[in-house]
N, C-alpha and C. Protein backbone atom coordinates (compact mmCIF):
# COMPACT_ATOMS: atom_id res chain seq x y z
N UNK A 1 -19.63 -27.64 0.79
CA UNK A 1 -18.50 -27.12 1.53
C UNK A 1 -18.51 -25.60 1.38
N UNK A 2 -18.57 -24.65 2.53
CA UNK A 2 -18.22 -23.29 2.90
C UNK A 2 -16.94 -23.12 2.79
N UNK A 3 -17.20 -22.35 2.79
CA UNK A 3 -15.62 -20.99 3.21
C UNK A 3 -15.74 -20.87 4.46
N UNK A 4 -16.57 -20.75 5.54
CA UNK A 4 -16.93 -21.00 6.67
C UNK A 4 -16.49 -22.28 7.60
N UNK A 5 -16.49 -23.27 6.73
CA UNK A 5 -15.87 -24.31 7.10
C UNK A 5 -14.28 -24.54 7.28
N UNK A 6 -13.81 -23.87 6.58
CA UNK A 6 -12.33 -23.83 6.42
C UNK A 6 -11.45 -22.86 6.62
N UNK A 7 -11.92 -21.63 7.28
CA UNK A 7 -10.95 -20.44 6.95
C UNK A 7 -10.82 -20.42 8.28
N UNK A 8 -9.44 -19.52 8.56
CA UNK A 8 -9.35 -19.00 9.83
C UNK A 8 -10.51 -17.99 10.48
N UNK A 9 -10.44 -18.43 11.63
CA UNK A 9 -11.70 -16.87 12.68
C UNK A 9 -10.80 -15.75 13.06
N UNK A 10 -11.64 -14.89 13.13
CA UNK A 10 -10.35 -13.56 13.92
C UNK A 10 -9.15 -13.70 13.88
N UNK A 11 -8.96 -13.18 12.50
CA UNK A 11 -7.28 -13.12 11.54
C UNK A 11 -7.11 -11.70 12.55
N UNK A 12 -5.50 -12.24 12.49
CA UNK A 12 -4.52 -10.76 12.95
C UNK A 12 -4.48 -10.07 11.84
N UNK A 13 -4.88 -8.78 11.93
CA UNK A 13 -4.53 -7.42 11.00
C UNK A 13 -3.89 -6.26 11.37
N UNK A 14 -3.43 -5.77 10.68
CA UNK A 14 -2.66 -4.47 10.62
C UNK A 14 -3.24 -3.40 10.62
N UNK A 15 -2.42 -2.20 10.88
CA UNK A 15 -3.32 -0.46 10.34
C UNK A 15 -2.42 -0.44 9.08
N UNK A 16 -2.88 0.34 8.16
CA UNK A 16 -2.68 0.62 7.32
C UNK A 16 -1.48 1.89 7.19
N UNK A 17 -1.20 2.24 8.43
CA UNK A 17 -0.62 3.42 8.79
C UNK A 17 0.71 2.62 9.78
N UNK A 18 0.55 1.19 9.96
CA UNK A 18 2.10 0.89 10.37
C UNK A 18 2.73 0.67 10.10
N UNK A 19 4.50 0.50 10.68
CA UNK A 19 4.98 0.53 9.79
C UNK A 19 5.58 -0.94 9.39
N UNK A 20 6.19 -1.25 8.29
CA UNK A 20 6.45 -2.55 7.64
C UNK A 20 6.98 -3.44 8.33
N UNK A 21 7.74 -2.61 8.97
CA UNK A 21 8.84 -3.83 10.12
C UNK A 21 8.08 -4.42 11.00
N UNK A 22 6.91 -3.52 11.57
CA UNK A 22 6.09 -4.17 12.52
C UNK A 22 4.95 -5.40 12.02
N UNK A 23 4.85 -5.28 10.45
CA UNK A 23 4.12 -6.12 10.00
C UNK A 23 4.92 -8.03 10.03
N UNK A 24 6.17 -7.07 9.56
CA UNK A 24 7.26 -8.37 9.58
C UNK A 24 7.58 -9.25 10.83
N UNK A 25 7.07 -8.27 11.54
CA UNK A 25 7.38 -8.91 13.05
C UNK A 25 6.43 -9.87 13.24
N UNK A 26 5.37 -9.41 13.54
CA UNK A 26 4.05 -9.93 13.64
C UNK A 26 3.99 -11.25 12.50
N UNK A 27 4.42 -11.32 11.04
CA UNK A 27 4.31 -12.66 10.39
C UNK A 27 5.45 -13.36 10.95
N UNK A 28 6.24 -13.14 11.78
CA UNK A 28 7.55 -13.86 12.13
C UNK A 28 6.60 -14.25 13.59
N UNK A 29 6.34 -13.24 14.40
CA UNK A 29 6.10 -14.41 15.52
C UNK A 29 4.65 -15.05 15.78
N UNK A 30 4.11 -14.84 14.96
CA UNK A 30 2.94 -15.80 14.53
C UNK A 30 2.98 -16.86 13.22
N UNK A 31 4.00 -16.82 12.92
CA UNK A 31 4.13 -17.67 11.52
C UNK A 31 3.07 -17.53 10.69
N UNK A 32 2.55 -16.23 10.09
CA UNK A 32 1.91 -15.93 8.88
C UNK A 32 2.66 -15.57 7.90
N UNK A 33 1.65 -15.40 6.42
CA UNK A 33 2.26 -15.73 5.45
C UNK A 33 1.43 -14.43 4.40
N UNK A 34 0.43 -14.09 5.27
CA UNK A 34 -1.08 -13.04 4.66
C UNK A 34 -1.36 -12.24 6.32
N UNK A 35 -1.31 -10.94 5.83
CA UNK A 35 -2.51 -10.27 6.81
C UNK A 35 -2.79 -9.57 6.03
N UNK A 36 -4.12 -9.28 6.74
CA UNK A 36 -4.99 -8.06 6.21
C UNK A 36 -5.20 -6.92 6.61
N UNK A 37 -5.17 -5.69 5.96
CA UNK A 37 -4.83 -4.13 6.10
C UNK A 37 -5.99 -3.41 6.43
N UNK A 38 -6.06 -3.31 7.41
CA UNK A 38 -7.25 -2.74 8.30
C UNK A 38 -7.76 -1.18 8.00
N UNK A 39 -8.26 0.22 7.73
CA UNK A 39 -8.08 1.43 7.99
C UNK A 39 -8.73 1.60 9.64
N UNK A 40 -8.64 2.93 9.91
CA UNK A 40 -9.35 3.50 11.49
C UNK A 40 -9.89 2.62 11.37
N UNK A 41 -11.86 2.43 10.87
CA UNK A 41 -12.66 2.18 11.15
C UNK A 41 -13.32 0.34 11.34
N UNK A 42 -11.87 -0.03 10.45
CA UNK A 42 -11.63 -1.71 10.51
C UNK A 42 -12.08 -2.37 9.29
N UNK A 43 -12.61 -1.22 8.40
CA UNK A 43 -12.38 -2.06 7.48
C UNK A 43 -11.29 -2.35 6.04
N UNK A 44 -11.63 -3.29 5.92
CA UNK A 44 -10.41 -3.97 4.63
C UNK A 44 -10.12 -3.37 3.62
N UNK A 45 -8.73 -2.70 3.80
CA UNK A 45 -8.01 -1.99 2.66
C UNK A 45 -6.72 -2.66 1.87
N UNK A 46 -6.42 -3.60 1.82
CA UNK A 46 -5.67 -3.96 1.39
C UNK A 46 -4.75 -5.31 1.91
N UNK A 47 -4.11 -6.05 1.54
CA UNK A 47 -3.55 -7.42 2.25
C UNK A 47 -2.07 -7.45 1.91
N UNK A 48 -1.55 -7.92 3.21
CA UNK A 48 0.17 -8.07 3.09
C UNK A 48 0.32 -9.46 2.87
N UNK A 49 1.12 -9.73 1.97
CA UNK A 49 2.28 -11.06 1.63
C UNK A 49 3.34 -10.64 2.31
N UNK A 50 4.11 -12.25 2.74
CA UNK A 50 5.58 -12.05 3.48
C UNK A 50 6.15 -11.34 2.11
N UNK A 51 6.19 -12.00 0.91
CA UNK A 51 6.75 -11.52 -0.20
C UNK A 51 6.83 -10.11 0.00
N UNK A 52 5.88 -9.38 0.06
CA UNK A 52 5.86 -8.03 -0.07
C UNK A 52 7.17 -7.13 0.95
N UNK A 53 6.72 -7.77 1.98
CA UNK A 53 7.94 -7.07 2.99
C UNK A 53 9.42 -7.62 2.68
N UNK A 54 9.34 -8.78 2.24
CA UNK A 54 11.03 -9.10 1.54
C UNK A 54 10.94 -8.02 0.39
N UNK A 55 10.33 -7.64 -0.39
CA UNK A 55 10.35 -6.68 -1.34
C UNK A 55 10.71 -5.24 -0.65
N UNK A 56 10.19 -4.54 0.24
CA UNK A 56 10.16 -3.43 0.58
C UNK A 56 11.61 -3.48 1.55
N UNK A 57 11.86 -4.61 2.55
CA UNK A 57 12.77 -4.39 2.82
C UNK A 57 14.09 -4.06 2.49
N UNK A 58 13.91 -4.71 1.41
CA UNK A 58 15.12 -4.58 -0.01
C UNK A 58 15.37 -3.26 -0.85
N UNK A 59 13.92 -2.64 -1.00
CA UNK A 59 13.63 -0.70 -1.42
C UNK A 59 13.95 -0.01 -0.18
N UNK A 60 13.08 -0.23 0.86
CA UNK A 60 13.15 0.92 1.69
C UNK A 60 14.97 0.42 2.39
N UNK A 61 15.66 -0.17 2.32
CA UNK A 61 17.03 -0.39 2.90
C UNK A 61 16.63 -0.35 4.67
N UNK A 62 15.87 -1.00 5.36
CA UNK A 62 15.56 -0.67 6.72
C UNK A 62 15.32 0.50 7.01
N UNK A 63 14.92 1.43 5.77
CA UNK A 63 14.43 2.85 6.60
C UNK A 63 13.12 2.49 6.84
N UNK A 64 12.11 2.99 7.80
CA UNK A 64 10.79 3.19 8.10
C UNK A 64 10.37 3.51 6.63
N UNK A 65 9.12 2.24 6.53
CA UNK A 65 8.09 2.47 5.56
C UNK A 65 6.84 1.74 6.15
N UNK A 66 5.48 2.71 5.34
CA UNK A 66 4.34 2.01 5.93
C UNK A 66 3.62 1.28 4.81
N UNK A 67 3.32 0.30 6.09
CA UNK A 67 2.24 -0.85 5.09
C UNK A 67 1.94 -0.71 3.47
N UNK A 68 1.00 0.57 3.67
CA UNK A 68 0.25 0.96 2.67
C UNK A 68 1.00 1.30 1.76
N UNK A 69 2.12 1.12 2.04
CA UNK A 69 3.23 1.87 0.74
C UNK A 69 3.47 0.33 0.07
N UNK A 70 3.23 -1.02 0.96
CA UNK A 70 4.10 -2.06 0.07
C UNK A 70 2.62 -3.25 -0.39
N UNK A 71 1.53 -2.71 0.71
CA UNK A 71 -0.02 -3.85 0.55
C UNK A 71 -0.53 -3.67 -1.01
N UNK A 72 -1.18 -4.88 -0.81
CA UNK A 72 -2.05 -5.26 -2.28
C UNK A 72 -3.23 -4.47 -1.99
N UNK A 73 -3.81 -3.59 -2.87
CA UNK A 73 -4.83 -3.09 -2.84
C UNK A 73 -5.65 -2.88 -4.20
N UNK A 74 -6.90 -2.80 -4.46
CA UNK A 74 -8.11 -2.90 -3.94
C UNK A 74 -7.62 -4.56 -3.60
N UNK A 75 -8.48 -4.99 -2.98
CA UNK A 75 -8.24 -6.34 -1.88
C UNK A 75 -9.75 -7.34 -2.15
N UNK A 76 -10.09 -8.28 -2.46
CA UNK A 76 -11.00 -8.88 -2.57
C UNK A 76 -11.36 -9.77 -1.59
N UNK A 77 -12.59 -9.66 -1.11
CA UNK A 77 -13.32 -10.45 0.35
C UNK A 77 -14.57 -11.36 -0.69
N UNK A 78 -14.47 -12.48 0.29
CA UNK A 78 -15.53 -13.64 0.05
C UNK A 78 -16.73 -13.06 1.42
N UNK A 79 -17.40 -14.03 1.30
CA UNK A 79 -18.62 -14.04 2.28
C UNK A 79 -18.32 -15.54 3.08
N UNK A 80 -18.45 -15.78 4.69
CA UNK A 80 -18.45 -16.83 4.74
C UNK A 80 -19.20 -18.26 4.49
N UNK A 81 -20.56 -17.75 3.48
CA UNK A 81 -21.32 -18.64 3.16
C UNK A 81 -20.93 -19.12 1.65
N UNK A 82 -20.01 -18.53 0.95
CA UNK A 82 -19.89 -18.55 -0.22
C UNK A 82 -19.16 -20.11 -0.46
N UNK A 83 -19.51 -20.66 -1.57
CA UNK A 83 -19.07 -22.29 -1.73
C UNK A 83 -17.39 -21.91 -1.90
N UNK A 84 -17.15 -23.27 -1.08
CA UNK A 84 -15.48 -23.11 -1.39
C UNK A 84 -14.82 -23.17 -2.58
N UNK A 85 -15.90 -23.48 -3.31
CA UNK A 85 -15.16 -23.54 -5.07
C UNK A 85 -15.33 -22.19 -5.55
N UNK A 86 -16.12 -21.36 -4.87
CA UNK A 86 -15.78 -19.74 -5.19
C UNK A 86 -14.36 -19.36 -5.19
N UNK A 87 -14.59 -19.64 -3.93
CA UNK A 87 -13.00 -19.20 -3.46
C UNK A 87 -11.89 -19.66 -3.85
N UNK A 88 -11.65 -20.65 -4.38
CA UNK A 88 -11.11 -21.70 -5.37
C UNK A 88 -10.84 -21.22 -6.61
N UNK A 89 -11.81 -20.71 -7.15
CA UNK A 89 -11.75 -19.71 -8.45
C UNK A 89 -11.13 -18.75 -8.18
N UNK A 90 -11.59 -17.84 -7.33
CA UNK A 90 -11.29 -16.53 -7.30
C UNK A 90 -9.75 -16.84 -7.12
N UNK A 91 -9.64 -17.39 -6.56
CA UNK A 91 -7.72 -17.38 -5.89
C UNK A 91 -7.24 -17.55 -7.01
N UNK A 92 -7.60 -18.71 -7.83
CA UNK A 92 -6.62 -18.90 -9.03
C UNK A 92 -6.71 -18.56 -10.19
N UNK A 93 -7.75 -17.60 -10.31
CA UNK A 93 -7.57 -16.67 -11.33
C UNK A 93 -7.57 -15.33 -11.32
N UNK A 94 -7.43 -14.91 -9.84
CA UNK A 94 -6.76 -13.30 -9.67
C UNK A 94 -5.38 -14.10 -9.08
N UNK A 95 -4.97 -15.31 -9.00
CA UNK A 95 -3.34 -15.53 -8.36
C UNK A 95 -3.09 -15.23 -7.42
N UNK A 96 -4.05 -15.29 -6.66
CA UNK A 96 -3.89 -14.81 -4.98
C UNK A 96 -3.82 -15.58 -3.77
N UNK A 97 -3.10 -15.60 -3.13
CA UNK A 97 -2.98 -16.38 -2.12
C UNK A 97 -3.77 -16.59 -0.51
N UNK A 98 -4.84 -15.77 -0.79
CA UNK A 98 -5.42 -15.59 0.50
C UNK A 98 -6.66 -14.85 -0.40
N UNK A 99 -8.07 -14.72 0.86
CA UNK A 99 -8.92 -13.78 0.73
C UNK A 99 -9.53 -13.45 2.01
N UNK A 100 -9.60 -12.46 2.40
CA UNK A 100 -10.33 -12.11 3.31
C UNK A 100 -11.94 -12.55 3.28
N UNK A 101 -12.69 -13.00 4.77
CA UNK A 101 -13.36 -12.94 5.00
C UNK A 101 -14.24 -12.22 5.92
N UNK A 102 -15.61 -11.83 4.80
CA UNK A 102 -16.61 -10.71 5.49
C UNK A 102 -17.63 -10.82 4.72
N UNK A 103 -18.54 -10.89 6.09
CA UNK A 103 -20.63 -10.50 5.68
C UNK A 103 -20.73 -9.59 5.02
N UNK A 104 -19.76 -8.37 4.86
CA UNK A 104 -20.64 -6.98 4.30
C UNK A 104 -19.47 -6.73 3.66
N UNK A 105 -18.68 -7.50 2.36
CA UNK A 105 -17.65 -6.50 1.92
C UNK A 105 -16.62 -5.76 2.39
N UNK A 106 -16.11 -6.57 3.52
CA UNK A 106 -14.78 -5.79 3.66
C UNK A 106 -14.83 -4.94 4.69
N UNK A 107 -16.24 -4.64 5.33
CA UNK A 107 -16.27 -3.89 6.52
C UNK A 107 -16.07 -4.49 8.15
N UNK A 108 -16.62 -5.56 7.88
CA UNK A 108 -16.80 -6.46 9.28
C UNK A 108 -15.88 -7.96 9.01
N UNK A 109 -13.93 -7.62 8.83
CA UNK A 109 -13.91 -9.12 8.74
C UNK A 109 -14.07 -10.64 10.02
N UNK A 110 -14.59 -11.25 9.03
CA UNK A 110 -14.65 -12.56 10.51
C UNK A 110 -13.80 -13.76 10.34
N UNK A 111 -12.81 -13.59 9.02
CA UNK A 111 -11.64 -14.65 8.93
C UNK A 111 -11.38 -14.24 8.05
N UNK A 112 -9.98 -15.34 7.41
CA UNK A 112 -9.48 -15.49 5.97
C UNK A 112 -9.16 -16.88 6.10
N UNK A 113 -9.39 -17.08 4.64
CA UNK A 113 -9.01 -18.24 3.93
C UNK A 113 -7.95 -18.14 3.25
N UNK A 114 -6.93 -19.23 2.82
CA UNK A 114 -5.70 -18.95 2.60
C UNK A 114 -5.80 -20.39 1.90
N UNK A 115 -4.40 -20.82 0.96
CA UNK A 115 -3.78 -22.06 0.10
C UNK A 115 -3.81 -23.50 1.16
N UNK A 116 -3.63 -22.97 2.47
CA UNK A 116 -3.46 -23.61 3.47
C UNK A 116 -4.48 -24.53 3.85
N UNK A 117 -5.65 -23.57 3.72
CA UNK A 117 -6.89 -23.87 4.13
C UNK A 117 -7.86 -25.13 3.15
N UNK A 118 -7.63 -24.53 1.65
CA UNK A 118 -7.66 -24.94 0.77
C UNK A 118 -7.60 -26.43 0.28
N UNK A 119 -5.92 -26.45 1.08
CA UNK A 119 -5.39 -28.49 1.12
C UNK A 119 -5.63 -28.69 2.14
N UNK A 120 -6.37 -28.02 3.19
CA UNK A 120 -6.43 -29.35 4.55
C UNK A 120 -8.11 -29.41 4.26
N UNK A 121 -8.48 -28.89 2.93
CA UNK A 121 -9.98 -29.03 2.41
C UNK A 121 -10.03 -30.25 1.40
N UNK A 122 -9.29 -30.08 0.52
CA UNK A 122 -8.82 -31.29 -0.53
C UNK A 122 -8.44 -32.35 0.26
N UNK A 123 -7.08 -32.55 1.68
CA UNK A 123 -6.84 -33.51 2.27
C UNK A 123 -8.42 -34.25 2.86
N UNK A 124 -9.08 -33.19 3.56
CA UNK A 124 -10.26 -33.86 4.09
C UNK A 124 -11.20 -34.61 2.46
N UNK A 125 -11.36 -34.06 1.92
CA UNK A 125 -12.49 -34.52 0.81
C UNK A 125 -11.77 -35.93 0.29
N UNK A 126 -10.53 -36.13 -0.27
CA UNK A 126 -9.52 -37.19 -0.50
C UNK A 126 -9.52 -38.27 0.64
N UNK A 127 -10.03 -37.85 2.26
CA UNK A 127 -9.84 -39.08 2.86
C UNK A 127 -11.05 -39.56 2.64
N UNK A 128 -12.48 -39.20 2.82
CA UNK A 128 -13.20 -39.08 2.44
C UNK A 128 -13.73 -40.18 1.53
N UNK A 129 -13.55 -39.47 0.33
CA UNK A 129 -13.62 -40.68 -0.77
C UNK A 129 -12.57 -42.04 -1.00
N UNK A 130 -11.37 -41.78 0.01
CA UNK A 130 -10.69 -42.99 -0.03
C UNK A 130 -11.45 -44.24 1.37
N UNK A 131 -12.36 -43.51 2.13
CA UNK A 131 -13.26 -44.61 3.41
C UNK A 131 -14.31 -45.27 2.38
């Protein structure tokens, strides 16, 4: 089993330079829960939790703040060939809820994998061994 197999393709991301509310928007009308923090050139600087913007919204009091003021950074990317029990590890022992996916480190992403992804990986393997 890949990471390839299970993660989302062409995740919605952010600039790193917008601002929070617009991030909030964007997990509200797409029902996300993770994006990932894009710079100019596209690649991966950092990842938003909804958490985070309930946090900032609560500091910044609805004044304008950007991303980069509330994202997780340095940000850790898988490869999409990497076994899903990588990713498995990595999540639960940096406590992270997502990882970006990319061939080259963070420059070129081509999905993310998320908790989500994870149990409809366990659900599949569980029916699996219950046929």
């Amino acid at each position: 089993m890949q990471v390839r197999d299970y993660m989302s393709e062409t995740p919605v991301t952010i600039s790193a330079g917008a601002d929070y509310q617009q991030a909030f928007d964007i997990m509200q009308e797409r029902d996300l829960h993770h994006l990932p923090v894009v710079d100019a050139d596209g690649t991966v600087v950092g990842i938003l939790a909804r958490r985070d913007l309930q946090l900032a919204a609560r500091y910044f009091h609805e004044a304008p703040g950007e991303v980069e003021d509330v994202m997780h950074n340095p940000v850790r990317t898988i490869a999409p060939d990497a076994d899903l029990a990588d990713a498995v590890d990595m999540m639960t022992t940096q406590r992270i809820g997502c990882l970006p996916v990319s061939e080259d480190g963070g420059v070129h992403l081509v999905g993310i994998i998320t908790e989500t992804d994870l149990l409809r990986a366990l659900r599949e393997l569980l029916v699996r061994q219950a046929a």
